[in-house]
Protein backbone atom coordinates (compact mmCIF):
# COMPACT_ATOMS: atom_id res chain seq x y z
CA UNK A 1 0.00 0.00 0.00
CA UNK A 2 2.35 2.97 -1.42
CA UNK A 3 1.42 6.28 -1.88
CA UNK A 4 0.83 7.18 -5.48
CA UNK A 5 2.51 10.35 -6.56
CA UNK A 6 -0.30 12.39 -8.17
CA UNK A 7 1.63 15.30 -9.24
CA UNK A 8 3.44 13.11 -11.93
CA UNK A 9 0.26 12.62 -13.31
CA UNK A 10 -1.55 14.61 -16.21
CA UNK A 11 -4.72 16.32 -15.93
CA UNK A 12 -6.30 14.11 -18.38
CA UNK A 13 -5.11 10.99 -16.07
CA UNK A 14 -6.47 13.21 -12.65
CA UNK A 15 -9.57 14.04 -14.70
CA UNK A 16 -10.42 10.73 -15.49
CA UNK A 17 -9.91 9.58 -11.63
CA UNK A 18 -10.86 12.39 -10.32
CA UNK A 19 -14.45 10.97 -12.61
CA UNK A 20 -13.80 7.24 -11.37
CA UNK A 21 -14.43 8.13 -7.36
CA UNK A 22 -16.88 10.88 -7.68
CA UNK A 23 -14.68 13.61 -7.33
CA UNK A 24 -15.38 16.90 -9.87
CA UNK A 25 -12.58 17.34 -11.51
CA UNK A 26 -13.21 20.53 -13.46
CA UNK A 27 -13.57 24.22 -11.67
CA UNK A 28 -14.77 27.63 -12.94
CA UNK A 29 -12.02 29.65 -13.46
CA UNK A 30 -14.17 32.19 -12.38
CA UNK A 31 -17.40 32.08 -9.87
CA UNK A 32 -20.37 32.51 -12.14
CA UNK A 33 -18.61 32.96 -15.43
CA UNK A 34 -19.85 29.19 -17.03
CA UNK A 35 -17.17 29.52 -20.23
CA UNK A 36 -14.26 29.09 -18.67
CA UNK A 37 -13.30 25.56 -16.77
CA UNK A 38 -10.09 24.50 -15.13
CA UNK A 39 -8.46 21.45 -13.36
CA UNK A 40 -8.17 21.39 -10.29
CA UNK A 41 -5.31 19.60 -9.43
CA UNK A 42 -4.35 20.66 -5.73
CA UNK A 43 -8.32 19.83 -4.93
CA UNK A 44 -8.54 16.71 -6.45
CA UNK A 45 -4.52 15.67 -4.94
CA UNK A 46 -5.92 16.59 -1.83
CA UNK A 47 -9.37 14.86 -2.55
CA UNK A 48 -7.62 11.16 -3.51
CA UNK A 49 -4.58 11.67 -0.94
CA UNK A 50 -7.37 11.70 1.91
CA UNK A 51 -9.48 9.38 0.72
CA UNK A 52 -5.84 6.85 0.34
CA UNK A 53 -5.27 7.39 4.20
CA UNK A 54 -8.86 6.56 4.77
CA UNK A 55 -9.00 3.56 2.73
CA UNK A 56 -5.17 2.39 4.86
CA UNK A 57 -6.73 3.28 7.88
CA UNK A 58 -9.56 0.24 7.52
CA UNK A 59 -6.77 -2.37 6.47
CA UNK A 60 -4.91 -1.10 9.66
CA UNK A 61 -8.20 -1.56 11.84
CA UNK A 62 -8.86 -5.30 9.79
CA UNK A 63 -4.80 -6.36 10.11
CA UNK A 64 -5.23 -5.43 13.86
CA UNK A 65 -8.54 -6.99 14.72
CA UNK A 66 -6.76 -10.16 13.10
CA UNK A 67 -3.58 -10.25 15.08
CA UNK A 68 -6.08 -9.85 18.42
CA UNK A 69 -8.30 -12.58 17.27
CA UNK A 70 -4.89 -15.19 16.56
CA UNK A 71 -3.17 -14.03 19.93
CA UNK A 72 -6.94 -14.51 21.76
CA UNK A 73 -6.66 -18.38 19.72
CA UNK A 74 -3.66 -18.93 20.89
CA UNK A 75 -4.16 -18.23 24.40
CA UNK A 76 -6.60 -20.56 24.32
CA UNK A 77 -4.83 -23.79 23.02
CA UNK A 78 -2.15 -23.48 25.01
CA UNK A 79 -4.81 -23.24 27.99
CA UNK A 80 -6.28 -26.18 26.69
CA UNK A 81 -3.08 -28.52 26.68
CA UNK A 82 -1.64 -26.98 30.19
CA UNK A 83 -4.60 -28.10 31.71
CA UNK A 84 -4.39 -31.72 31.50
């Protein structure tokens, strides 16, 4: 799970991503004025960056609740043959 550098990207690659998870990728260069669009790269970097952490956060939470659940297991066997 490495971070992928979004800045070497193009803003035809960060416009179609940007598309693929719901994030809108164009801007008005000016408020109100509906001619003139613009990527937004910093928005959209920022936009897929947090939703990254967010997405290595859960596999964190998973990866731990796994680990607990083994030691927990394990405990318990070797309970189970000490007692005999």
């Amino acid at each position: 799970m490495f971070q992928k550098d979004y800045w070497s990207m193009t803003d035809d690659e960060l416009d179609e991503l940007g598309t693929k998870y719901n994030i809108p990728p164009i801007t008005l260069a000016v408020p109100g004025d509906l001619g003139t669009f613009y990527v937004d790269r910093p928005r959209i970097i920022a936009q897929l960056t947090a939703r990254d952490a967010a997405r290595q956060s859960n596999w964190s939470l998973v990866l731990s609740i796994l680990s607990l659940v083994l030691s927990i297991i394990a405990v318990a066997v070797s309970l189970a043959f000490n007692i005999e």
